[in-house]
PDB file of N, CA and C in Angstrom:
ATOM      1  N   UNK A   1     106.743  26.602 114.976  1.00  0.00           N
ATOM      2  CA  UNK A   1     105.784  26.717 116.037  1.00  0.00           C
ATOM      3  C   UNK A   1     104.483  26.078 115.569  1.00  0.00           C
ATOM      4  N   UNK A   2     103.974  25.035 116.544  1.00  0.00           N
ATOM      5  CA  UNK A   2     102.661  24.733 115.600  1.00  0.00           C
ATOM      6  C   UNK A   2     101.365  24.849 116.551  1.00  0.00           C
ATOM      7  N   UNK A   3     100.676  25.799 115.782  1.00  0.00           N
ATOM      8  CA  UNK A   3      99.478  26.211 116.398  1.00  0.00           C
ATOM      9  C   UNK A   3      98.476  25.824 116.266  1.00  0.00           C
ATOM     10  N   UNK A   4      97.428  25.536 116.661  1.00  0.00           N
ATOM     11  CA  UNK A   4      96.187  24.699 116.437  1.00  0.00           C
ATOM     12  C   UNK A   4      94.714  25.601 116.752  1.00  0.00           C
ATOM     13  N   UNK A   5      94.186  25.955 115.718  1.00  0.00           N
ATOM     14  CA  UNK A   5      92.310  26.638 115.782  1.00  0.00           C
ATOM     15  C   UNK A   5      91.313  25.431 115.948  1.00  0.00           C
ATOM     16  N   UNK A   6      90.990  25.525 115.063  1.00  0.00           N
ATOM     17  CA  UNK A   6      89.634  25.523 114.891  1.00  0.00           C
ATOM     18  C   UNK A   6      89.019  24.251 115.723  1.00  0.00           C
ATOM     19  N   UNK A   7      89.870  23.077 116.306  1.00  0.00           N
ATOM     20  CA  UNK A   7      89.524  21.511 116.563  1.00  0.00           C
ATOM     21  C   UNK A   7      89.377  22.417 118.522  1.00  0.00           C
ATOM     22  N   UNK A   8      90.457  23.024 118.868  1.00  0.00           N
ATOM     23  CA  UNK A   8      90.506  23.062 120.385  1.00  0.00           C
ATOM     24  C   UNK A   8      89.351  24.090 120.411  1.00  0.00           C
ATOM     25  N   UNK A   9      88.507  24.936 119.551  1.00  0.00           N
ATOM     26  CA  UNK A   9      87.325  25.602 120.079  1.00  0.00           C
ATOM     27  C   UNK A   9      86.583  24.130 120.014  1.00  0.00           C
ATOM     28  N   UNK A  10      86.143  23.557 119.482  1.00  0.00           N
ATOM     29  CA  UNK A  10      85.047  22.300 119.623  1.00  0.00           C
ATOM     30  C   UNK A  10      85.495  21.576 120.821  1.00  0.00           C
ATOM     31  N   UNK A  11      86.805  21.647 121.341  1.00  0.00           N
ATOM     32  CA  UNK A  11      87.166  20.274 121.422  1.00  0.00           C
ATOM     33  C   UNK A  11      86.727  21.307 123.530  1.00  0.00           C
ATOM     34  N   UNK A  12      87.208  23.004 123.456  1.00  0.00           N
ATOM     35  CA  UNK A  12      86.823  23.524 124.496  1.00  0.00           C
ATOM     36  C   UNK A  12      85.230  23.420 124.954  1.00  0.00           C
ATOM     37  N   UNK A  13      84.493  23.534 124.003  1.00  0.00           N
ATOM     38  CA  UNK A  13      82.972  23.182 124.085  1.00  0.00           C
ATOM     39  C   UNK A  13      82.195  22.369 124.690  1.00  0.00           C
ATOM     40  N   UNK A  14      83.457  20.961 124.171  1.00  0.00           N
ATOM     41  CA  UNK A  14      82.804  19.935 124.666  1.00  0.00           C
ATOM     42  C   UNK A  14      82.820  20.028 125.849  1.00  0.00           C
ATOM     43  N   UNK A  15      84.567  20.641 126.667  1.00  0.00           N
ATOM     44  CA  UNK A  15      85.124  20.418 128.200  1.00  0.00           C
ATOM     45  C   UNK A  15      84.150  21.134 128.682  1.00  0.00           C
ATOM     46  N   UNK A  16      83.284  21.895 128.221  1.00  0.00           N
ATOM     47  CA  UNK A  16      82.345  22.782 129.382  1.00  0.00           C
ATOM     48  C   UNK A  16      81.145  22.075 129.059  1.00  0.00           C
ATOM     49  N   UNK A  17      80.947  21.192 128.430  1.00  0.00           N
ATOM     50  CA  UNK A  17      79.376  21.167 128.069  1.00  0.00           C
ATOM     51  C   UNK A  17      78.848  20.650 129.285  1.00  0.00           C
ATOM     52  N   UNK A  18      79.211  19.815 130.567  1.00  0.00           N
ATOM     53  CA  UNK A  18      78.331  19.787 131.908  1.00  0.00           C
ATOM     54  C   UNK A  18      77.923  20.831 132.790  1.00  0.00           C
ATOM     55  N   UNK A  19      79.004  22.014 132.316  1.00  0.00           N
ATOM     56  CA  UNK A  19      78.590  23.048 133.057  1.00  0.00           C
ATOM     57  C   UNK A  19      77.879  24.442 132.283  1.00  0.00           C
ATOM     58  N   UNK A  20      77.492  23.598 131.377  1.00  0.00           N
ATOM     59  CA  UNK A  20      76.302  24.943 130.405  1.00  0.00           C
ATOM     60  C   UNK A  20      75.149  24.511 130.686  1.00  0.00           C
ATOM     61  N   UNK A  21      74.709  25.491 130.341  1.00  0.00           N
ATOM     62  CA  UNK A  21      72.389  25.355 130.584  1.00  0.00           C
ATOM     63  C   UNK A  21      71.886  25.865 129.606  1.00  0.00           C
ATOM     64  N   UNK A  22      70.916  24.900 129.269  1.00  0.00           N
ATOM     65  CA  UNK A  22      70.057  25.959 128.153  1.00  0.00           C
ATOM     66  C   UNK A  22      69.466  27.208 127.933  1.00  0.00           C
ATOM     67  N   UNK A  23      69.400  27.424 129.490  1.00  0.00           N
ATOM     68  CA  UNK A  23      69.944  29.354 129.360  1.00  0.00           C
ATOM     69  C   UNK A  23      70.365  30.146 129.351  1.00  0.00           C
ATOM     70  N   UNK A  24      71.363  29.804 129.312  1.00  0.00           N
ATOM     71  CA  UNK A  24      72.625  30.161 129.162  1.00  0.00           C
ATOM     72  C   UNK A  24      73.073  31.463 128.311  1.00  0.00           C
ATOM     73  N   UNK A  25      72.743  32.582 128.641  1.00  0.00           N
ATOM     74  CA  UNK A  25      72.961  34.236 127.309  1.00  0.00           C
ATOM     75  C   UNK A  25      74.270  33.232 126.966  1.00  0.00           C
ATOM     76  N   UNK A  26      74.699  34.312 125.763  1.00  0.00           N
ATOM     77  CA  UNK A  26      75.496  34.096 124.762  1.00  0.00           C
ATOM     78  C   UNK A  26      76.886  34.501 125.865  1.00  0.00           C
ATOM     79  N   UNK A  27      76.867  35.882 126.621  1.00  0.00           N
ATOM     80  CA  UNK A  27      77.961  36.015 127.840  1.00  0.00           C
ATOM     81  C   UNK A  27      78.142  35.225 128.594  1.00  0.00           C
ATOM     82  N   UNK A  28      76.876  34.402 129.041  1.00  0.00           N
ATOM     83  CA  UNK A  28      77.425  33.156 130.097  1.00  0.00           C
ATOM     84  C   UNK A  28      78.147  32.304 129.438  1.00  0.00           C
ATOM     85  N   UNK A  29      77.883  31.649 127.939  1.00  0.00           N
ATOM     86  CA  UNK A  29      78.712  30.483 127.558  1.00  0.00           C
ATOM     87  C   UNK A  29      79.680  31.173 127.421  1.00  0.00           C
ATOM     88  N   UNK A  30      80.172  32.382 126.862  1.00  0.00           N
ATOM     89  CA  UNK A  30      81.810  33.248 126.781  1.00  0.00           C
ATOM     90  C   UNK A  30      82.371  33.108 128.119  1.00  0.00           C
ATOM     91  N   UNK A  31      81.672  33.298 129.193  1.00  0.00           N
ATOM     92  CA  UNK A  31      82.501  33.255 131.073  1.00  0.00           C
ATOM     93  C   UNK A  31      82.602  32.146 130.907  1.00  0.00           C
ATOM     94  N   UNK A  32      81.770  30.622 130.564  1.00  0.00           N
ATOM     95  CA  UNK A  32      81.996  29.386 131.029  1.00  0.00           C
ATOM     96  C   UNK A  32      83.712  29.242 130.201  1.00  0.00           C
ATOM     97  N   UNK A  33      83.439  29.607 128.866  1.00  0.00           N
ATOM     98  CA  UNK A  33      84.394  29.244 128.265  1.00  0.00           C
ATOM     99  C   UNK A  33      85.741  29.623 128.519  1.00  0.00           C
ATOM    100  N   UNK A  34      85.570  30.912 129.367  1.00  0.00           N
ATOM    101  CA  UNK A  34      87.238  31.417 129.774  1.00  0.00           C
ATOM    102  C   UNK A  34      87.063  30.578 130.779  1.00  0.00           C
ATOM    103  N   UNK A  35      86.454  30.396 131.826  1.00  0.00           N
ATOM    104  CA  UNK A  35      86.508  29.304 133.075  1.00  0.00           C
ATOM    105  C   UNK A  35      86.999  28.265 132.696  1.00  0.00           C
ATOM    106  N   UNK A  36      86.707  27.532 131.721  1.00  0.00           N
ATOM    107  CA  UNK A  36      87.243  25.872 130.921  1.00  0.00           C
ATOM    108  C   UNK A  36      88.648  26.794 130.344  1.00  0.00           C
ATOM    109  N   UNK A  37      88.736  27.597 130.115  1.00  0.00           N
ATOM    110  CA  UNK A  37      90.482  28.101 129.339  1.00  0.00           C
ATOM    111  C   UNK A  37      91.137  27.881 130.991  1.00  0.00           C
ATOM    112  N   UNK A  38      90.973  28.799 131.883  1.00  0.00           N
ATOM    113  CA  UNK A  38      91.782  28.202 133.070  1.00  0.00           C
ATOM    114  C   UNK A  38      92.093  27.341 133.717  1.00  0.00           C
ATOM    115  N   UNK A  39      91.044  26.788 133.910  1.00  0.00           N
ATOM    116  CA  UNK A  39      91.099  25.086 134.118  1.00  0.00           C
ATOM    117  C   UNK A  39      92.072  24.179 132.925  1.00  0.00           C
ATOM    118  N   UNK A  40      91.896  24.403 132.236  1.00  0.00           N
ATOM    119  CA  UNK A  40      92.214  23.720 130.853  1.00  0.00           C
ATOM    120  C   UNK A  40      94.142  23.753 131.285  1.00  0.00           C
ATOM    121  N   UNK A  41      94.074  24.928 131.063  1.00  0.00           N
ATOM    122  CA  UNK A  41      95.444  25.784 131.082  1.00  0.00           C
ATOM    123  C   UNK A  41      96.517  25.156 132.324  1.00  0.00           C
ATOM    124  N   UNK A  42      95.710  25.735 133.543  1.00  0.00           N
ATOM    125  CA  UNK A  42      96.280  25.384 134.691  1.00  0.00           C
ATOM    126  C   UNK A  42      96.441  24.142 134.600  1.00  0.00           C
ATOM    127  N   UNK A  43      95.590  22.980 134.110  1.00  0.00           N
ATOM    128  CA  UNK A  43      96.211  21.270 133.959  1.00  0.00           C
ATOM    129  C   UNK A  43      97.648  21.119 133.404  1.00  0.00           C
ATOM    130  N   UNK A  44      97.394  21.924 132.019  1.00  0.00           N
ATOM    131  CA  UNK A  44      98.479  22.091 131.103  1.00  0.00           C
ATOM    132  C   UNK A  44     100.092  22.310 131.686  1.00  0.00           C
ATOM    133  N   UNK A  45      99.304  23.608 132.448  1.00  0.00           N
ATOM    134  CA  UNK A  45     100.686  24.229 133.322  1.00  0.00           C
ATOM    135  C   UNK A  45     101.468  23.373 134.248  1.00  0.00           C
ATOM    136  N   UNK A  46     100.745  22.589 134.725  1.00  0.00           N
ATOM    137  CA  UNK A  46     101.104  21.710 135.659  1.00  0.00           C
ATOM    138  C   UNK A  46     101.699  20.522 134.902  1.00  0.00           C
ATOM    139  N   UNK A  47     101.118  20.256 134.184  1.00  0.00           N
ATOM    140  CA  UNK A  47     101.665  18.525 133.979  1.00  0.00           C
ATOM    141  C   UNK A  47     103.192  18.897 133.109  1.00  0.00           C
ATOM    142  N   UNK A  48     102.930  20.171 132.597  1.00  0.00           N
ATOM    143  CA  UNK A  48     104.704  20.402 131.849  1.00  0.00           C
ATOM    144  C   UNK A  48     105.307  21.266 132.565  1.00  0.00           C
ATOM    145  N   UNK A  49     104.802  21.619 133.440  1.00  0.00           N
ATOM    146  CA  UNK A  49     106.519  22.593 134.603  1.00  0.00           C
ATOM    147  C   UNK A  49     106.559  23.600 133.857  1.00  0.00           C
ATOM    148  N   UNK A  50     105.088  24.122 133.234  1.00  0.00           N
ATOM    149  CA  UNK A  50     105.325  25.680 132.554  1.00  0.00           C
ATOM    150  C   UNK A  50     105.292  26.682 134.058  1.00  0.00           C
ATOM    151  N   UNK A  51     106.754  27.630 133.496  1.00  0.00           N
ATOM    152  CA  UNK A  51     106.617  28.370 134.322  1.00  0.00           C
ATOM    153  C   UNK A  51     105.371  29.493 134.931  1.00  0.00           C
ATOM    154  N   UNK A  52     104.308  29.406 133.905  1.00  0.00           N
ATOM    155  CA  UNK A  52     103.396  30.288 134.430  1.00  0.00           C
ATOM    156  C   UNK A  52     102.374  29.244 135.231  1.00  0.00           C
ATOM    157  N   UNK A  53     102.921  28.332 135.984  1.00  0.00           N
ATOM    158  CA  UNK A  53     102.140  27.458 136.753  1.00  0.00           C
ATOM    159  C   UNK A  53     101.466  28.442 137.970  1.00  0.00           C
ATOM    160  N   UNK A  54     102.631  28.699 138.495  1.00  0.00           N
ATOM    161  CA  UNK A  54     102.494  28.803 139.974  1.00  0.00           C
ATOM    162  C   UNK A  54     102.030  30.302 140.394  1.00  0.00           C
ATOM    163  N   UNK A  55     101.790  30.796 139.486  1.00  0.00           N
ATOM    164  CA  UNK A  55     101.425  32.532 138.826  1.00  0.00           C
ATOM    165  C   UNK A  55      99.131  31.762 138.835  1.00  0.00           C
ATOM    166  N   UNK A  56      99.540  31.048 137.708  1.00  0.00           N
ATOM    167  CA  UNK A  56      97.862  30.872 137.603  1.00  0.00           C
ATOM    168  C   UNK A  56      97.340  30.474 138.839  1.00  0.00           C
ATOM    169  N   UNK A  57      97.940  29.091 139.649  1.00  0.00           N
ATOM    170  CA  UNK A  57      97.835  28.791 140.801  1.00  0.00           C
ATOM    171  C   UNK A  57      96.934  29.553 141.688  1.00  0.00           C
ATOM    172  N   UNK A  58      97.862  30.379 142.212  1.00  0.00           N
ATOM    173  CA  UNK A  58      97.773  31.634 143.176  1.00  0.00           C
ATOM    174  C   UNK A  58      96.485  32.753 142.555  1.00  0.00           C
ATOM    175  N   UNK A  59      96.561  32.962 141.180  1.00  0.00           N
ATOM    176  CA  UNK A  59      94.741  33.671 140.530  1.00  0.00           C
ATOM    177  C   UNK A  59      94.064  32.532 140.887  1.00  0.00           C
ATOM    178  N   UNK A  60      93.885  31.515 140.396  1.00  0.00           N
ATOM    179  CA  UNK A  60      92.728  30.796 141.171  1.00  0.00           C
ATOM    180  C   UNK A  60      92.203  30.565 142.435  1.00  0.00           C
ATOM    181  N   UNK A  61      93.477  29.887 143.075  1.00  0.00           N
ATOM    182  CA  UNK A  61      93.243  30.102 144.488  1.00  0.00           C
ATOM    183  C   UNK A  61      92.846  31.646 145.407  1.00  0.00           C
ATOM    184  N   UNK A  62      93.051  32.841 144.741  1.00  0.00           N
ATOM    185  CA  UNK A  62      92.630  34.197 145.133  1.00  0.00           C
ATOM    186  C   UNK A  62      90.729  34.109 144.473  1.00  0.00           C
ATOM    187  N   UNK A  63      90.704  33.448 143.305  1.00  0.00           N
ATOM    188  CA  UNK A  63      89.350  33.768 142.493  1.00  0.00           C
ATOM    189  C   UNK A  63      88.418  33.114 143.207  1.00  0.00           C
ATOM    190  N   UNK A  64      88.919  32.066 143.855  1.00  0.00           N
ATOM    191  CA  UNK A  64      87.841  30.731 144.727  1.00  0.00           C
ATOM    192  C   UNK A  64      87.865  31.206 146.169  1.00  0.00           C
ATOM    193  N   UNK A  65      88.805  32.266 146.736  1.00  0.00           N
ATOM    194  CA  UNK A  65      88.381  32.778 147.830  1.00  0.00           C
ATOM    195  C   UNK A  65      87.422  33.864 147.845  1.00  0.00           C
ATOM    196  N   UNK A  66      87.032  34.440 146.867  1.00  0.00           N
ATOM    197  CA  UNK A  66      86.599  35.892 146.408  1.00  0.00           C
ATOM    198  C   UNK A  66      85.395  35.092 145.763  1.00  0.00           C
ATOM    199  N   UNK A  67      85.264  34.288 145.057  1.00  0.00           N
ATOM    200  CA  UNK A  67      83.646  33.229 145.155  1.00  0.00           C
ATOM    201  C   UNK A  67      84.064  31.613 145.320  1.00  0.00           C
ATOM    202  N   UNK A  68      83.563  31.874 146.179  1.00  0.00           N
ATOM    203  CA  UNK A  68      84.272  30.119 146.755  1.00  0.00           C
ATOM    204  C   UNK A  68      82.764  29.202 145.991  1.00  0.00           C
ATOM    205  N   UNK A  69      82.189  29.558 145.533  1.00  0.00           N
ATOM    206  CA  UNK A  69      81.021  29.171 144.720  1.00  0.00           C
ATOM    207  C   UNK A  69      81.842  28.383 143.814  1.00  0.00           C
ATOM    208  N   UNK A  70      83.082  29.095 143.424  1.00  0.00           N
ATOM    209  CA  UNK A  70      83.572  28.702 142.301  1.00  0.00           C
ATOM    210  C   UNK A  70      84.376  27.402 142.228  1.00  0.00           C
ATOM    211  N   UNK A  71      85.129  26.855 143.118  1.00  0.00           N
ATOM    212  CA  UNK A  71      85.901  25.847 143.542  1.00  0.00           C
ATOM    213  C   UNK A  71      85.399  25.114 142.882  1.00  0.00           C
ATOM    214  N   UNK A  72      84.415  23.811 143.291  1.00  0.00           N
ATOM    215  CA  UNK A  72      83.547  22.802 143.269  1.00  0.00           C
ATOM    216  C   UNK A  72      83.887  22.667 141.478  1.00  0.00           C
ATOM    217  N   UNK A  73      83.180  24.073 140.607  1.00  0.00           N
ATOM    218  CA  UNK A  73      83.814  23.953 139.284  1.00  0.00           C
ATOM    219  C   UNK A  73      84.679  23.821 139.042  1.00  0.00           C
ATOM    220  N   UNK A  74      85.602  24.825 139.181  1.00  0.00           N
ATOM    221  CA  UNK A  74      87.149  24.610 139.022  1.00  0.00           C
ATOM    222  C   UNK A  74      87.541  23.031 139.350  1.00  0.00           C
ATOM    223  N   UNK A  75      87.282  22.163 140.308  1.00  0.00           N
ATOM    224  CA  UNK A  75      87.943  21.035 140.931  1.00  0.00           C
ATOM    225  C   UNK A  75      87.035  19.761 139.803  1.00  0.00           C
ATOM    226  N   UNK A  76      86.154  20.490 139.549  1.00  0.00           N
ATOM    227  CA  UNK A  76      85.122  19.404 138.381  1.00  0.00           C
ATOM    228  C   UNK A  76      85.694  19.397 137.031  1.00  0.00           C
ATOM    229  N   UNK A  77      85.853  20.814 136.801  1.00  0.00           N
ATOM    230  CA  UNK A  77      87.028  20.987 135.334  1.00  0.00           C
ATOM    231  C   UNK A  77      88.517  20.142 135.650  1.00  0.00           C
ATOM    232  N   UNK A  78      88.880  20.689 136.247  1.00  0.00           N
ATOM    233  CA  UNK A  78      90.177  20.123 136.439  1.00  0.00           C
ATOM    234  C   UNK A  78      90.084  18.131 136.416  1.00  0.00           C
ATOM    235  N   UNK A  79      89.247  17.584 137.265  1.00  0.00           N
ATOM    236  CA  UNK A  79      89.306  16.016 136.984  1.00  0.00           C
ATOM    237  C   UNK A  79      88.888  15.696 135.737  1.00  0.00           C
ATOM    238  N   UNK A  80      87.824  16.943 135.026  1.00  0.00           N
ATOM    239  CA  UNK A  80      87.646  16.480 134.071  1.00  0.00           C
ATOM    240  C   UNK A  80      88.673  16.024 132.465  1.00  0.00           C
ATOM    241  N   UNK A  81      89.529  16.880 132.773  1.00  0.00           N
ATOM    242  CA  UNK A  81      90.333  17.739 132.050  1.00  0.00           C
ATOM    243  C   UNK A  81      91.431  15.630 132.142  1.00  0.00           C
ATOM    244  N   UNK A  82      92.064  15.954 133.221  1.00  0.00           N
ATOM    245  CA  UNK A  82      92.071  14.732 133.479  1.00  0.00           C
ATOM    246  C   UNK A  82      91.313  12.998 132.932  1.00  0.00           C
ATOM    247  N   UNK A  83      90.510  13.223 133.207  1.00  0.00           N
ATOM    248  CA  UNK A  83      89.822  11.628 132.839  1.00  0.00           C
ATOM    249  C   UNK A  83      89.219  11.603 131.564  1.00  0.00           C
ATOM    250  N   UNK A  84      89.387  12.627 130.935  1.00  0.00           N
ATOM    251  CA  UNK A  84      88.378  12.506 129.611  1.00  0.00           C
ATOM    252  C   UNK A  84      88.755  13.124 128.462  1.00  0.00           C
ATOM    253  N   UNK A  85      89.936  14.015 128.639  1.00  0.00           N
ATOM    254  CA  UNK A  85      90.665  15.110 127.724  1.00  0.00           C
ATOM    255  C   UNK A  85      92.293  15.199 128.287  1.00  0.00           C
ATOM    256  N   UNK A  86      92.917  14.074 128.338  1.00  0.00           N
ATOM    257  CA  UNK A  86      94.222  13.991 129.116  1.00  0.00           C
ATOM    258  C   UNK A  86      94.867  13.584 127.683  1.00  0.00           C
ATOM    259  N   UNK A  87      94.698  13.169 126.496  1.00  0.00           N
ATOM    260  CA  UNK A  87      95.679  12.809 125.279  1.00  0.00           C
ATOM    261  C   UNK A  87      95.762  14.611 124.200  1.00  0.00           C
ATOM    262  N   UNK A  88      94.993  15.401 124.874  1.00  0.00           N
ATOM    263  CA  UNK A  88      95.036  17.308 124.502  1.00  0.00           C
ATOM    264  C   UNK A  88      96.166  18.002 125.127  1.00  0.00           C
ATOM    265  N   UNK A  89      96.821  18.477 124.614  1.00  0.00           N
ATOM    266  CA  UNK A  89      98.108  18.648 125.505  1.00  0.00           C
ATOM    267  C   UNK A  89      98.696  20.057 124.327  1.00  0.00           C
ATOM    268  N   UNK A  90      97.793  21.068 124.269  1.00  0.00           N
ATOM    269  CA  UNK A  90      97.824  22.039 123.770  1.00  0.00           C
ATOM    270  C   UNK A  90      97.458  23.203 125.196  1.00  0.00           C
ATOM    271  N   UNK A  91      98.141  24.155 125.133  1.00  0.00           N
ATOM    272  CA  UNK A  91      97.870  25.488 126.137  1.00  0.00           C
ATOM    273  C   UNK A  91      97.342  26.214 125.461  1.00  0.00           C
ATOM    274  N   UNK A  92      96.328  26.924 125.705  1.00  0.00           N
ATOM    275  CA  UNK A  92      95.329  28.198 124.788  1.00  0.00           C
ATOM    276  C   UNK A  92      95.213  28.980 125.234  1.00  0.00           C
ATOM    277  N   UNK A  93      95.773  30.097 124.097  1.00  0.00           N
ATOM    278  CA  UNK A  93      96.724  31.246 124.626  1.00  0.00           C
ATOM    279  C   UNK A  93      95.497  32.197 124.295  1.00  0.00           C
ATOM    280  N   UNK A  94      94.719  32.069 123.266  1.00  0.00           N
ATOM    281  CA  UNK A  94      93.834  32.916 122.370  1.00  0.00           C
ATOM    282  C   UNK A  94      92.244  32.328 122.799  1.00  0.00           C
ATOM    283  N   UNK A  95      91.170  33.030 123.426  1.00  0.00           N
ATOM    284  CA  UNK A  95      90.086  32.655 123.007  1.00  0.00           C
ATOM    285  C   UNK A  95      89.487  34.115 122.689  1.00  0.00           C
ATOM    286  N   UNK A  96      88.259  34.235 121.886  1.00  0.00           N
ATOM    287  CA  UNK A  96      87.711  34.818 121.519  1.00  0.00           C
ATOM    288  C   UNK A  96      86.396  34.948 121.090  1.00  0.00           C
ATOM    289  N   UNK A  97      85.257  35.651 121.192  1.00  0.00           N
ATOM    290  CA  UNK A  97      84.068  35.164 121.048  1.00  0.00           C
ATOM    291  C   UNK A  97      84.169  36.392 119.737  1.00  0.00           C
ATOM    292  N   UNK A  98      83.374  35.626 118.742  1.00  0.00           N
ATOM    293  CA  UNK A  98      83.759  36.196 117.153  1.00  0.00           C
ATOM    294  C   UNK A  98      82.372  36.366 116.762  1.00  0.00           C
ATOM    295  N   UNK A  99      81.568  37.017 115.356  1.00  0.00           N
ATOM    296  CA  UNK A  99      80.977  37.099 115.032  1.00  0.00           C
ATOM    297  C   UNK A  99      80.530  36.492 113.741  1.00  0.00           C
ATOM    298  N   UNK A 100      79.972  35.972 113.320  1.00  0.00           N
ATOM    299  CA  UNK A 100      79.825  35.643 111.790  1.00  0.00           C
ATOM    300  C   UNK A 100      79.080  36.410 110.780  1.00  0.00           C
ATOM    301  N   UNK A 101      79.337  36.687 109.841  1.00  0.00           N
ATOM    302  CA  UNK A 101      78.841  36.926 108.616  1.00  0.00           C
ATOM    303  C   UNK A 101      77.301  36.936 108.911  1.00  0.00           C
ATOM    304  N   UNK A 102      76.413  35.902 109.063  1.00  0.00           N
ATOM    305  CA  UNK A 102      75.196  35.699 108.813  1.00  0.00           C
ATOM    306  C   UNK A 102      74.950  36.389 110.702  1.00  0.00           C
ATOM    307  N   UNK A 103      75.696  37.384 111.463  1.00  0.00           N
ATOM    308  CA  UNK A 103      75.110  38.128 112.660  1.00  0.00           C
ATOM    309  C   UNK A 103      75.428  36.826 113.749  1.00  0.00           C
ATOM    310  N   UNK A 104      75.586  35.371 113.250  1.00  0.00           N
ATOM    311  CA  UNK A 104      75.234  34.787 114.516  1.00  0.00           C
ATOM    312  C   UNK A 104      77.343  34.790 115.648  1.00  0.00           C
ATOM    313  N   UNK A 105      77.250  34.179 116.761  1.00  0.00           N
ATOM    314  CA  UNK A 105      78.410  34.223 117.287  1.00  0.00           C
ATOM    315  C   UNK A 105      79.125  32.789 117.567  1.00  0.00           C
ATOM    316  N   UNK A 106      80.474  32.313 117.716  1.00  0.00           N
ATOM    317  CA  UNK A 106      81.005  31.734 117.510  1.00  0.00           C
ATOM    318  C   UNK A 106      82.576  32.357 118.970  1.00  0.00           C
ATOM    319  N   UNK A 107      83.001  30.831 119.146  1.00  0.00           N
ATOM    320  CA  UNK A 107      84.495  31.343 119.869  1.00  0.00           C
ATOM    321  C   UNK A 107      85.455  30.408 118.728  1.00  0.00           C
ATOM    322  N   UNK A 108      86.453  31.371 119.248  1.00  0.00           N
ATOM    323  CA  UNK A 108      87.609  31.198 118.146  1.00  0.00           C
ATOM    324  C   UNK A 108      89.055  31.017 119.278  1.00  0.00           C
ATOM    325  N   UNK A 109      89.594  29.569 118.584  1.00  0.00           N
ATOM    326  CA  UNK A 109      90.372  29.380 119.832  1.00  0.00           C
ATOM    327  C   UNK A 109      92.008  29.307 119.281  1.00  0.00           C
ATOM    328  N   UNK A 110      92.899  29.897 119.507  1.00  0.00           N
ATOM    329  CA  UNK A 110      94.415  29.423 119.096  1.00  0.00           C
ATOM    330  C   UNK A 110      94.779  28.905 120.536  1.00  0.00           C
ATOM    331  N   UNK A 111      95.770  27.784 120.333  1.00  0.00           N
ATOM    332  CA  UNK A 111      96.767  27.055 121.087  1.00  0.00           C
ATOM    333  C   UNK A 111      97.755  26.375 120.855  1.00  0.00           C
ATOM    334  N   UNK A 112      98.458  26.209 121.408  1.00  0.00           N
ATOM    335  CA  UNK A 112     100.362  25.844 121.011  1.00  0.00           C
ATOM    336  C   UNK A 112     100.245  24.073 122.315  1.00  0.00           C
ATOM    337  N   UNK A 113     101.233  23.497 121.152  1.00  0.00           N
ATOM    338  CA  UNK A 113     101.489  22.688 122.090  1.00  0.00           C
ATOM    339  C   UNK A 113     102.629  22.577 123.008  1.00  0.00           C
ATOM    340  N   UNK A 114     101.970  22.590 124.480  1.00  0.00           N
ATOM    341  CA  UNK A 114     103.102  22.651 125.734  1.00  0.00           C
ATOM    342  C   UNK A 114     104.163  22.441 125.824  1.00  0.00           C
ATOM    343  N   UNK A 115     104.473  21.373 124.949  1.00  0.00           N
ATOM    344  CA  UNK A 115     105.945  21.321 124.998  1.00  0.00           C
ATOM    345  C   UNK A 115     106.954  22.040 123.912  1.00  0.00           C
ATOM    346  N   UNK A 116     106.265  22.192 123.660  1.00  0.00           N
ATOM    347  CA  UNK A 116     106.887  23.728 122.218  1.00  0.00           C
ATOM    348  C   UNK A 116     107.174  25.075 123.147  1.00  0.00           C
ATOM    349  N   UNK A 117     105.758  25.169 124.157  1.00  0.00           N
ATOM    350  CA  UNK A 117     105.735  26.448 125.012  1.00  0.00           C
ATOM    351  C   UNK A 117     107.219  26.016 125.354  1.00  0.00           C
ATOM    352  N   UNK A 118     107.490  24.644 126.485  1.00  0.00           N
ATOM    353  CA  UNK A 118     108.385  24.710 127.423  1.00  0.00           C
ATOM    354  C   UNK A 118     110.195  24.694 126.768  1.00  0.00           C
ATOM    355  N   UNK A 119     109.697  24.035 125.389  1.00  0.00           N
ATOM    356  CA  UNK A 119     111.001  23.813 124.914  1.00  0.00           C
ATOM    357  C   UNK A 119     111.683  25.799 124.611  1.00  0.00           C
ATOM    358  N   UNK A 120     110.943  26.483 124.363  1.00  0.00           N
ATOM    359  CA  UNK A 120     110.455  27.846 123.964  1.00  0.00           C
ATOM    360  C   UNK A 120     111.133  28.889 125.375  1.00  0.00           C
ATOM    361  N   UNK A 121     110.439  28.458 126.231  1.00  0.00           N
ATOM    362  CA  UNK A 121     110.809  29.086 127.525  1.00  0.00           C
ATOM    363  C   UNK A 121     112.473  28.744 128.440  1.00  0.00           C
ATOM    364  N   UNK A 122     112.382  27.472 128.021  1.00  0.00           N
ATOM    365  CA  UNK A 122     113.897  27.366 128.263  1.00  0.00           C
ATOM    366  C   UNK A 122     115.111  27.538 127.508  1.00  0.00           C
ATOM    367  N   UNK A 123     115.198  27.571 126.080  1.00  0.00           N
ATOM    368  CA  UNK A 123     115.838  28.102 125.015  1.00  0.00           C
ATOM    369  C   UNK A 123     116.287  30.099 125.149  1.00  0.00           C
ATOM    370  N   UNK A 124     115.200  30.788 125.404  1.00  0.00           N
ATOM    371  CA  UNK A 124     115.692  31.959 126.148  1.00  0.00           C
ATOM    372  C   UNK A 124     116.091  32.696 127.285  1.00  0.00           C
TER     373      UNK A 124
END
C-alpha cells in the first residue's frame, strides 16, 4: 500500500491558497482545508470510478443547497483541481490539524494512491 504525508499537506495548501485571506483564524484555514479535501477527493472519485463517488456527490450537492454560498467554491476547486493539480492522483483519507513542539500549528495529511484504492475495492 503506498501512502504519501508530508508533500500532499503542502501540495493541499497550495490548492486552497486563492481561497485563504490574511485573516484567516487558524479554524478558518482548517475549514478551507477540509473544503480543498472534498473537492480534491470528489475529482479523485470521479476520474477513477471510486465507488464512494456518488455517496460524496449527493453530500455536496445537499452542502451547496444548505449554503449555496458554497458552490461558486466548490466549482472553483474543482476546475482548479483540474487545470493545475491534474498529474496528483492521490485520495486523502487523513487530514489533521496538529500541533508542534514549539506551540505553533500545522495540518498533517495521509493519502493513498487511487488506483491502489480502486485496485483494493475490487479485489474484495
Amino acid at each position: 500500500m503506498l501512502l504519501s504525508t508530508a508533500a500532499y499537506s503542502a501540495i493541499l495548501q497550495e490548492f486552497i491558497e486563492p481561497i485563504r485571506h490574511q485573516e484567516d483564524t487558524e479554524e478558518m484555514f482548517f475549514q478551507k482545508c477540509q473544503i480543498g479535501q472534498t473537492a480534491w477527493n470528489l475529482c479523485i472519485a470521479k476520474e477513477f470510478g471510486l465507488s464512494i463517488y456518488d455517496e460524496m456527490s449527493k453530500i455536496v450537492i445537499l452542502q451547496n443547497e444548505k449554503q449555496p454560498e458554497m458552490k461558486p467554491v466548490f466549482d472553483f476547486l474543482i476546475a482548479r483541481k483540474t487545470l493545475f493539480f491534474d498529474v496528483y492522483k492521490n485520495f486523502i483519507f487523513i487530514l489533521e490539524k496538529r500541533t508542534k513542539a514549539d506551540g505553533s500549528t500545522t495540518i498533517y495529511v495521509e493519502s493513498m494512491q487511487a488506483e491502489t484504492i480502486k485496485q483494493n475495492t475490487i479485489s474484495q
